[in-house]
Structure formats: C-alpha cells, structure tokens
N, C-alpha and C. Protein backbone atom coordinates (compact mmCIF):
# COMPACT_ATOMS: atom_id res chain seq x y z
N UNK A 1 -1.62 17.78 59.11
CA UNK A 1 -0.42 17.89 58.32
C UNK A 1 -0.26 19.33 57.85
N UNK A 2 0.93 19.97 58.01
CA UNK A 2 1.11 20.91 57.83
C UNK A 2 2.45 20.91 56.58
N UNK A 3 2.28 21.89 55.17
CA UNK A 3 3.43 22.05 54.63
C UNK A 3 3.61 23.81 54.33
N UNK A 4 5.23 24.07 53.64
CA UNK A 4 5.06 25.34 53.42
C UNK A 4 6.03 25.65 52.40
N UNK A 5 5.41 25.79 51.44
CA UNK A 5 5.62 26.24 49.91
C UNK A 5 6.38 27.38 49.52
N UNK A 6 6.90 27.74 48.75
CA UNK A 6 7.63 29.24 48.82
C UNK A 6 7.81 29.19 47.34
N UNK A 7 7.38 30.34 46.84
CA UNK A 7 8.35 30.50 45.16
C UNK A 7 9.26 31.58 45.28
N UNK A 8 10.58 31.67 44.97
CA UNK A 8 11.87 32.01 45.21
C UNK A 8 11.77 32.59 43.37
N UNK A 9 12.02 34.39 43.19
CA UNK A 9 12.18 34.06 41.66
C UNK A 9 13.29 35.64 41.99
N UNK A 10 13.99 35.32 41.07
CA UNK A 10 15.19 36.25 40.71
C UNK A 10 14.69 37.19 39.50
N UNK A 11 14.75 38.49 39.77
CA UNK A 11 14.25 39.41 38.53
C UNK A 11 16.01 40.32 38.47
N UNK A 12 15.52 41.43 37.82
CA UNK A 12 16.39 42.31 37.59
C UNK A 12 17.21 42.93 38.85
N UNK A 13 16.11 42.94 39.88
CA UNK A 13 16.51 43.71 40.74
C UNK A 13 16.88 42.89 42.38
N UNK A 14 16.78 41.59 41.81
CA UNK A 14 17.02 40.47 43.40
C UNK A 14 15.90 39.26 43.37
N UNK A 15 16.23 39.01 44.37
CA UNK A 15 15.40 37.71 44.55
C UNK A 15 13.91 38.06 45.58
N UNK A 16 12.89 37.24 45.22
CA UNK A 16 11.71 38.18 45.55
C UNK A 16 11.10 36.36 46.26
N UNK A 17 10.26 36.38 46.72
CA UNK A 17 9.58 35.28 47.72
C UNK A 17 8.41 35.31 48.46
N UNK A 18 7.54 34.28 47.62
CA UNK A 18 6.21 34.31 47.71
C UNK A 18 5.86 33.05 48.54
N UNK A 19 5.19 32.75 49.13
CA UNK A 19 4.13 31.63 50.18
C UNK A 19 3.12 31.35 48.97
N UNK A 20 2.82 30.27 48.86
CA UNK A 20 1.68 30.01 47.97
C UNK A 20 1.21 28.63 48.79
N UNK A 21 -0.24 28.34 48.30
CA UNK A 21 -1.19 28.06 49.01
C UNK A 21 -1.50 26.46 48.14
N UNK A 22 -1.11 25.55 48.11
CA UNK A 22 -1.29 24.20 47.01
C UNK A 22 -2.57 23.64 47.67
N UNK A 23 -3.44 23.80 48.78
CA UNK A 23 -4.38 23.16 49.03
C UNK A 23 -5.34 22.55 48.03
N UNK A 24 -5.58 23.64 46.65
CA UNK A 24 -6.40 23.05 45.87
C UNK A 24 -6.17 22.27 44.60
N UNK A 25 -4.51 22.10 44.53
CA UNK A 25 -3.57 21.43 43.49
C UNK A 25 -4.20 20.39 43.24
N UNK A 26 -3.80 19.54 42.15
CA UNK A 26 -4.45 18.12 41.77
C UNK A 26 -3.72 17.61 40.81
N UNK A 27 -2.14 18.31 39.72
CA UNK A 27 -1.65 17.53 39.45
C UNK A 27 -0.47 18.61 39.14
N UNK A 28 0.72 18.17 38.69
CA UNK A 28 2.11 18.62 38.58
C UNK A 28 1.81 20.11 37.90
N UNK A 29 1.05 19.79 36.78
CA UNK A 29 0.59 20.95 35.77
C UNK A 29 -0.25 22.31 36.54
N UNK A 30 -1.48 21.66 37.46
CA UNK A 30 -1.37 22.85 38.27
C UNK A 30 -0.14 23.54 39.23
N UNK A 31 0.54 22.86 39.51
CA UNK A 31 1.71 23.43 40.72
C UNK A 31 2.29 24.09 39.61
N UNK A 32 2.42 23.95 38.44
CA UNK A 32 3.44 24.24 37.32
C UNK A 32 2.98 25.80 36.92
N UNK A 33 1.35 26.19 36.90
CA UNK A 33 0.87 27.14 36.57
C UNK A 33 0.71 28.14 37.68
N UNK A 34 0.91 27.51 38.15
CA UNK A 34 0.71 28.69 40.27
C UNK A 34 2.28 29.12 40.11
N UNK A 35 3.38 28.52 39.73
CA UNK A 35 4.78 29.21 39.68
C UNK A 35 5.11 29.70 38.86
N UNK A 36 4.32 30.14 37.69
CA UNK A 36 4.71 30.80 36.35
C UNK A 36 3.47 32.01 36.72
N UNK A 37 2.62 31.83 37.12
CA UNK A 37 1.59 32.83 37.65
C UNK A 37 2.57 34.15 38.52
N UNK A 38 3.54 33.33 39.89
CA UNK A 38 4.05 34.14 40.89
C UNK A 38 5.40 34.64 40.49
N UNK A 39 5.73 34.07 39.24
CA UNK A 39 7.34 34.29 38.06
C UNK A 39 7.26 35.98 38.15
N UNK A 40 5.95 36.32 37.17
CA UNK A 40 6.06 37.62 36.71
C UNK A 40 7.18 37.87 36.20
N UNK A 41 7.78 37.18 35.03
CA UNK A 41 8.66 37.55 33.95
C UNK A 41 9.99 37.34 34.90
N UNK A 42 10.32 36.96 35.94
CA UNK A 42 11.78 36.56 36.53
C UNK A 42 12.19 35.48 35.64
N UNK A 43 14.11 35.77 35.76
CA UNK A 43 14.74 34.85 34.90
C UNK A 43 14.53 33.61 36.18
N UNK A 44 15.30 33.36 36.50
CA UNK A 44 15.15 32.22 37.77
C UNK A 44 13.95 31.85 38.49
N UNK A 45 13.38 30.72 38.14
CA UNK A 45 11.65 30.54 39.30
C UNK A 45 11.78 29.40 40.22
N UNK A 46 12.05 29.10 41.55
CA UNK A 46 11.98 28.12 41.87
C UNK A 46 11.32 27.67 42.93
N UNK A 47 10.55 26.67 42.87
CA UNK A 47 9.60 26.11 44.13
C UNK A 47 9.94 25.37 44.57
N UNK A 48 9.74 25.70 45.69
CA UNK A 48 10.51 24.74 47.63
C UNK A 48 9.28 24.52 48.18
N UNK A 49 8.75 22.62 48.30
CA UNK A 49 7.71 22.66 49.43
C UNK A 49 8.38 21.65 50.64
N UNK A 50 8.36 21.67 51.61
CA UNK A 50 8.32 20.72 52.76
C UNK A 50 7.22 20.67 53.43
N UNK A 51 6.91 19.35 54.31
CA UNK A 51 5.51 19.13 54.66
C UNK A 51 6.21 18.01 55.60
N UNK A 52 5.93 18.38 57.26
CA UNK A 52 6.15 17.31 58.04
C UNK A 52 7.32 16.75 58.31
N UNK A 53 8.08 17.57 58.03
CA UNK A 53 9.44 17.45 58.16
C UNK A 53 10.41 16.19 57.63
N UNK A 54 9.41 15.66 56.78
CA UNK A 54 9.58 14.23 55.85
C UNK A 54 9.85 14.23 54.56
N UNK A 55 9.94 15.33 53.71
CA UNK A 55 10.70 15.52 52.38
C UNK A 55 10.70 16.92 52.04
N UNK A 56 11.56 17.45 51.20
CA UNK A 56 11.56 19.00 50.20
C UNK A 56 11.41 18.21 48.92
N UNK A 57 10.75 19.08 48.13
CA UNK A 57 10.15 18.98 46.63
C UNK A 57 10.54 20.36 46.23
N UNK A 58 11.11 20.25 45.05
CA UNK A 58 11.60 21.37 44.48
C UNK A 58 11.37 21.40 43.02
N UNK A 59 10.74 22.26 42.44
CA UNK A 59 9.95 22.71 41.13
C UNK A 59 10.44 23.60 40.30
N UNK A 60 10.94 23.62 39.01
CA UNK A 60 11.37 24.35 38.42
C UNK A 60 10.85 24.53 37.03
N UNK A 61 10.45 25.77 36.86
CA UNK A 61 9.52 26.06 35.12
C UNK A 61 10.23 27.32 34.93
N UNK A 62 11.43 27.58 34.29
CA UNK A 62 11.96 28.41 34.09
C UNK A 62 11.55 29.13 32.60
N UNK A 63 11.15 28.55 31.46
CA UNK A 63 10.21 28.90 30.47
C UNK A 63 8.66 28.54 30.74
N UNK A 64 8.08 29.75 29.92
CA UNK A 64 6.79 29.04 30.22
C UNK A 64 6.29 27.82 29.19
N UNK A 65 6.88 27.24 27.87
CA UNK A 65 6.17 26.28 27.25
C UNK A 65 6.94 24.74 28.06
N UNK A 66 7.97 25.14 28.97
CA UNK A 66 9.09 24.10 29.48
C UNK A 66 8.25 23.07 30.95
N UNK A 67 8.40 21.84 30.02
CA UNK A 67 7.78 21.06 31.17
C UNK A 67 8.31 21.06 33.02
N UNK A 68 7.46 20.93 33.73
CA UNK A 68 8.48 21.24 35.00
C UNK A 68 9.19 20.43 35.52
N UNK A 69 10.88 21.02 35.99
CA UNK A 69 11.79 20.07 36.13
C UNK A 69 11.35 19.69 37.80
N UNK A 70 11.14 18.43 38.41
CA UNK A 70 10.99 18.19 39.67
C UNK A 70 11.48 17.09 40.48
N UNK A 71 11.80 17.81 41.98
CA UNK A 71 13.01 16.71 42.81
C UNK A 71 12.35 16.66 43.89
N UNK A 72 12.42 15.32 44.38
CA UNK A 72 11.07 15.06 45.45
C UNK A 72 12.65 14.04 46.52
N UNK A 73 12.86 14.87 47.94
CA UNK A 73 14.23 13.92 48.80
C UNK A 73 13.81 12.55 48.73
N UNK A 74 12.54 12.43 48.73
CA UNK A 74 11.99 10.98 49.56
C UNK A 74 10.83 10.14 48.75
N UNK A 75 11.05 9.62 47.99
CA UNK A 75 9.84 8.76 47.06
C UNK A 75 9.22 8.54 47.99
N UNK A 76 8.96 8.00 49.30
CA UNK A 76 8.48 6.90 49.96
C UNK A 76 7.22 7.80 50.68
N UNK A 77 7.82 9.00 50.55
CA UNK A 77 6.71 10.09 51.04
C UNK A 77 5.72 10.46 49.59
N UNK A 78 5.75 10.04 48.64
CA UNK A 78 4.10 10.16 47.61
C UNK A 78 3.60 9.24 48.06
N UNK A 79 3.22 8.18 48.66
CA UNK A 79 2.77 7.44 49.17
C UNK A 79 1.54 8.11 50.21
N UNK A 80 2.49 8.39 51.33
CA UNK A 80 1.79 9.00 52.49
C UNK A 80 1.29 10.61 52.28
N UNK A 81 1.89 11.38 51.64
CA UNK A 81 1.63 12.73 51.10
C UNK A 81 0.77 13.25 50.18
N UNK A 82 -0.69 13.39 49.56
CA UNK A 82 -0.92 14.01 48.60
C UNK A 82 0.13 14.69 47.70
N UNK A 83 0.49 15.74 48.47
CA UNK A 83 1.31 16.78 47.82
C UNK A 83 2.65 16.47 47.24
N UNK A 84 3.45 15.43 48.06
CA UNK A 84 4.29 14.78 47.85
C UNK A 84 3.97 13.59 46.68
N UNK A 85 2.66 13.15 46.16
CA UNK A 85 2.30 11.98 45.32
C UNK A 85 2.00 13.15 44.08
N UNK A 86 1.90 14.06 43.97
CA UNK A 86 1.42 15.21 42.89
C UNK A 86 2.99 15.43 42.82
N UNK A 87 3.82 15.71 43.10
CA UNK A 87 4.90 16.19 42.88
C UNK A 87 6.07 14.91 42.30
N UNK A 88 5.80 13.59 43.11
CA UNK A 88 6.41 12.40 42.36
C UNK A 88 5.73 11.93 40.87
N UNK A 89 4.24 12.49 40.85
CA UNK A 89 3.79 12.30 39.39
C UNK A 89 4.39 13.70 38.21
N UNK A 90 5.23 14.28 38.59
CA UNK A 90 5.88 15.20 37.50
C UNK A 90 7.20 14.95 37.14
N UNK A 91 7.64 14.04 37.79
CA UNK A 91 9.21 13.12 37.92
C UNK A 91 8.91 12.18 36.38
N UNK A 92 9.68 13.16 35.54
CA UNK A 92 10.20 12.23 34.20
C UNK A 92 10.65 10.94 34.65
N UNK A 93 10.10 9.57 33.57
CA UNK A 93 10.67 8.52 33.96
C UNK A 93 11.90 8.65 33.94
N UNK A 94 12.68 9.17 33.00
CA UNK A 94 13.93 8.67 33.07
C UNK A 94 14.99 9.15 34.22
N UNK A 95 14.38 9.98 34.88
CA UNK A 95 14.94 10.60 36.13
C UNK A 95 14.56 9.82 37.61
N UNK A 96 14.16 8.99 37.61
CA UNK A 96 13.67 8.13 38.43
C UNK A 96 15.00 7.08 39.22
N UNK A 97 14.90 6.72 40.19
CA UNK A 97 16.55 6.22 40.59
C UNK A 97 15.47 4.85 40.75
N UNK A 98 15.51 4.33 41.98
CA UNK A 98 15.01 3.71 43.14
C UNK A 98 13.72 3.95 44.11
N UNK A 99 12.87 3.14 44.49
CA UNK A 99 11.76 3.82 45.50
C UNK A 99 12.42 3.96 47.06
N UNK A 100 13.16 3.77 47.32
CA UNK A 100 13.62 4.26 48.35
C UNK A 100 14.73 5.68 48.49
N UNK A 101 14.47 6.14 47.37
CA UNK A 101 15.88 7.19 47.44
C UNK A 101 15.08 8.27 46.76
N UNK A 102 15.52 9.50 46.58
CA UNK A 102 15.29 10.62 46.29
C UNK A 102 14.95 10.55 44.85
N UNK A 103 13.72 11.29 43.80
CA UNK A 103 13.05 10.93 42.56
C UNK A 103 13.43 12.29 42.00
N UNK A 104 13.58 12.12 40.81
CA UNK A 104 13.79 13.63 40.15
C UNK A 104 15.04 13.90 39.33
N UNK A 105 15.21 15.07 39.18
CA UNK A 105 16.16 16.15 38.87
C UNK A 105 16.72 17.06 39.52
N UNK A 106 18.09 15.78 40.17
CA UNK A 106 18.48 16.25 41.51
C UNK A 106 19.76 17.84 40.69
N UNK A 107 19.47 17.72 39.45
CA UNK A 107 20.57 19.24 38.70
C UNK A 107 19.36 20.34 38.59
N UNK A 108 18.04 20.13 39.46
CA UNK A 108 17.60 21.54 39.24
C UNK A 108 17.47 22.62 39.77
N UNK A 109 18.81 22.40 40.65
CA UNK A 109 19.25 23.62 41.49
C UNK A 109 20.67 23.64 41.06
N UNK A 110 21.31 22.99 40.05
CA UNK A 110 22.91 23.35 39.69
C UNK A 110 22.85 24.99 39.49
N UNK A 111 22.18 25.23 38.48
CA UNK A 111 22.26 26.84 37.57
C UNK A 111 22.08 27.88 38.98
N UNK A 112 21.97 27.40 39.71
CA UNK A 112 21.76 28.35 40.74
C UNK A 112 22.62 28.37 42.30
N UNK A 113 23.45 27.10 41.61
CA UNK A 113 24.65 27.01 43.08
C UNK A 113 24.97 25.84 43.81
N UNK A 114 23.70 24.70 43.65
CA UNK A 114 23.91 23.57 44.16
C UNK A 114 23.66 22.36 43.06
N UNK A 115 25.00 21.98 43.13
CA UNK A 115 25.17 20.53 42.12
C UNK A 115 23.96 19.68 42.80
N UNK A 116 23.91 18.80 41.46
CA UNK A 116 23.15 17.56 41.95
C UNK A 116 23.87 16.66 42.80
N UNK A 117 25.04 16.59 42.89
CA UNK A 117 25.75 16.13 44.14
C UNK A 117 25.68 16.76 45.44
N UNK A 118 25.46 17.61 45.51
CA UNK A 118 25.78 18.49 46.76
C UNK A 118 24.23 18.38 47.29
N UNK A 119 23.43 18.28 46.39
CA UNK A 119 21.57 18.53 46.36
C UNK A 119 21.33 17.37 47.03
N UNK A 120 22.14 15.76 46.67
CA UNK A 120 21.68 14.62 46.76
C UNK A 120 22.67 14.27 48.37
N UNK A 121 23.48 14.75 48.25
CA UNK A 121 24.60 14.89 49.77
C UNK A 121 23.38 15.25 51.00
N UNK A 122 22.63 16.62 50.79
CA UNK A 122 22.41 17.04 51.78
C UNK A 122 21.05 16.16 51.92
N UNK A 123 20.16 15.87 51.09
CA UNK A 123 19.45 14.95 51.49
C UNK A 123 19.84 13.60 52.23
N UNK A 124 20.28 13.23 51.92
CA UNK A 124 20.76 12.04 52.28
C UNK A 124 22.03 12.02 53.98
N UNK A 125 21.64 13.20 53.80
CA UNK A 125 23.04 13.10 54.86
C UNK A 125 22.28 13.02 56.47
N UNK A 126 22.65 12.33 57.14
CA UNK A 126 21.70 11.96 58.75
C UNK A 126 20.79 13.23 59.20
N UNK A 127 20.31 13.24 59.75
CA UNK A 127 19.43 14.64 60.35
C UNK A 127 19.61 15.93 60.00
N UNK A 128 19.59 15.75 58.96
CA UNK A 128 19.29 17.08 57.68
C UNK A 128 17.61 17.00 57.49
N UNK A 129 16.97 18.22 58.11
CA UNK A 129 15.55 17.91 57.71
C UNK A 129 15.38 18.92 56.10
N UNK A 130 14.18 19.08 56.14
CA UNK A 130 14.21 19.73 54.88
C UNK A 130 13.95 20.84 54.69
N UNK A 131 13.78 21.35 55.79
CA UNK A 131 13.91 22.91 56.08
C UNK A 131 15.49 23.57 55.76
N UNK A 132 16.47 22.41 56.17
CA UNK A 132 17.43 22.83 56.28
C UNK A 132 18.11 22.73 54.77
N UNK A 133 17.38 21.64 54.10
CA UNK A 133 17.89 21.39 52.41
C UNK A 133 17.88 22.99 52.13
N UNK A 134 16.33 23.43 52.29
CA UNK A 134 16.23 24.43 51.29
C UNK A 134 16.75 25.75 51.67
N UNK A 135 17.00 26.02 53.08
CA UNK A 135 17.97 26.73 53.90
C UNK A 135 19.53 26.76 53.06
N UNK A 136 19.51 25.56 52.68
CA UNK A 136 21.50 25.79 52.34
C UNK A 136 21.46 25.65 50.77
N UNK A 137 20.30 25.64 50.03
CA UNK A 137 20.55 25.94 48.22
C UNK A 137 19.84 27.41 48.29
N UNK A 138 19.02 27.90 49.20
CA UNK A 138 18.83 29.09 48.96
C UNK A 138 19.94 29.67 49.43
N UNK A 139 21.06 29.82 50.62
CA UNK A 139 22.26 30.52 51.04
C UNK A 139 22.80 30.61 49.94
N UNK A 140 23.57 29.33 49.08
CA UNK A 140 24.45 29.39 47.63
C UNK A 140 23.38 30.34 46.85
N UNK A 141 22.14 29.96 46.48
CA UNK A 141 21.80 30.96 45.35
C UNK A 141 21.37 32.50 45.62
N UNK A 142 21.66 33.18 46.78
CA UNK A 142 21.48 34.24 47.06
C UNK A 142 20.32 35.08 47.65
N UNK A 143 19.49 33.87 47.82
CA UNK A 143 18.13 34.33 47.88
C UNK A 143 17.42 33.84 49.47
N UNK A 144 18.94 33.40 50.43
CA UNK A 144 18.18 33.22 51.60
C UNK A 144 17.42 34.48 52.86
N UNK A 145 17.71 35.45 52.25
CA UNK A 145 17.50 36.90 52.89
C UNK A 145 15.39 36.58 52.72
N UNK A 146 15.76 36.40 51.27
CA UNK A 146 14.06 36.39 50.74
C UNK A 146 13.07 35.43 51.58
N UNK A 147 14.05 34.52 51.55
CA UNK A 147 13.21 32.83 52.07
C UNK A 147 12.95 33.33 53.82
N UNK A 148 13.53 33.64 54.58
CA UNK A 148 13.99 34.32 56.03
C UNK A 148 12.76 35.19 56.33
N UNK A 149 12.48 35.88 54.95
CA UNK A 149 11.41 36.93 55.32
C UNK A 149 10.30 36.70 55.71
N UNK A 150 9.94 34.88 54.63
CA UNK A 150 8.66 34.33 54.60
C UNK A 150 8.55 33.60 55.75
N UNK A 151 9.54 33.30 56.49
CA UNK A 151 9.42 32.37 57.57
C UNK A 151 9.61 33.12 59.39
N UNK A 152 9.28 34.39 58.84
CA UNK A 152 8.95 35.44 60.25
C UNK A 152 7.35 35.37 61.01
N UNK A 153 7.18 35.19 61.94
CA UNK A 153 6.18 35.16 62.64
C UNK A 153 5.44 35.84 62.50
C-alpha cells in the first residue's frame, strides 16, 4: 500500500509544499503535530493524504491550540486503511453523516475556495479519484503550482 501526504501552507510570500512521511503516526494528534511542525507560522495549513486510490483525507490546524478540522471521502476506507482509521478517529461526532458516505468537515476547504458542496460533489461524483479531489481544491486555492512540484519524478 502506497499513500502520499502533502502539507500545502500559504505564508506571506505564496504557497509552499511539503511531502511528509505518516509511517510512524498513531493517532489524529500526531498527524495534527507533524502539520503545525511543517506550518512554520503560515496563515493557511492544509493536509492532503490519498492512499490507493480509495479516499483523500484532508487536515486542517490552522491555530496551534485549535483541534484538527478533518474530512475523510470514504468512511468505509478506516476500516481497511490504518491511516485512513487514524484520520476517521479525528472526525468530531457531530460531523459524522453515514458509514457509507464521506466523514468530516466537508467546509474545511471553504476559506480557501472549495465549498463543502463543491468538496462533497467532487467526491462523490463517478470516477473522480482522489488525486484528482485534491488536484481541483488546490487549482481554486492557488496552490496547485506547489502540489505539481511534489508530484515530479
């Protein structure tokens, strides 16, 4: 199984994009401290993982005392996923839909260009993998130049 992580953070001067490494993660709170670690004082922090072409998880700790906001496309993948079951355990109950549908805080990419409608559209929409989710909220938020860089050979 292969996944690939990215922290996306907006400073003064643009959007900047890091690869980070979750192999040794073990619960929401670590993923939470590895993206405030790679922040370095950016207003905007946001983490994109896909793994297997079976869900995007998207992480957001925009303060550092602020619990992390998190959107997982596919419940059905914490199941089969470690990484994906660490990331459905940071899903506030009350953000919770259904186990068959997408878990989270599908508004934690609004502030940055993609409604929770538009977030929950593209998941859901037929052969949209999740490369491509995070392909089209990074285009709206400006930062697909950054994401492009990390995904060069």
């Amino acid at each position: 199984m292969s996944y690939f992580a990215a922290v996306l953070a907006r400073t003064a001067v643009g959007w900047t994009a890091q690869e980070l490494d979750l192999d040794s993660v073990e619960t929401i709170d670590d993923i939470a401290e590895m993206v405030r670690d790679a922040a370095d004082g950016a207003r905007d922090v946001v983490l994109f993982v896909e793994e297997d072409d079976e869900y995007v998880g998207i992480v957001r700790v925009d303060n550092p005392d602020d619990e992390p906001r998190v959107f997982l496309s596919n419940a059905a993948s914490a199941a089969e996923y470690d990484l994906a079951g660490i990331l459905a355990d940071g899903v506030l109950e009350e953000d919770t839909e259904d186990e068959d549908d997408p878990l989270g805080d599908a508004g934690v990419v609004a502030d940055i260009g993609t409604s929770a409608r538009e977030l929950l559209a593209l998941v859901r929409h037929e052969g949209t993998l999740p490369s491509d989710v995070i392909t089209a909220v990074c285009e709206k938020a400006g930062c697909l130049e950054a994401l492009e860089a990390l995904r060069v050979p």
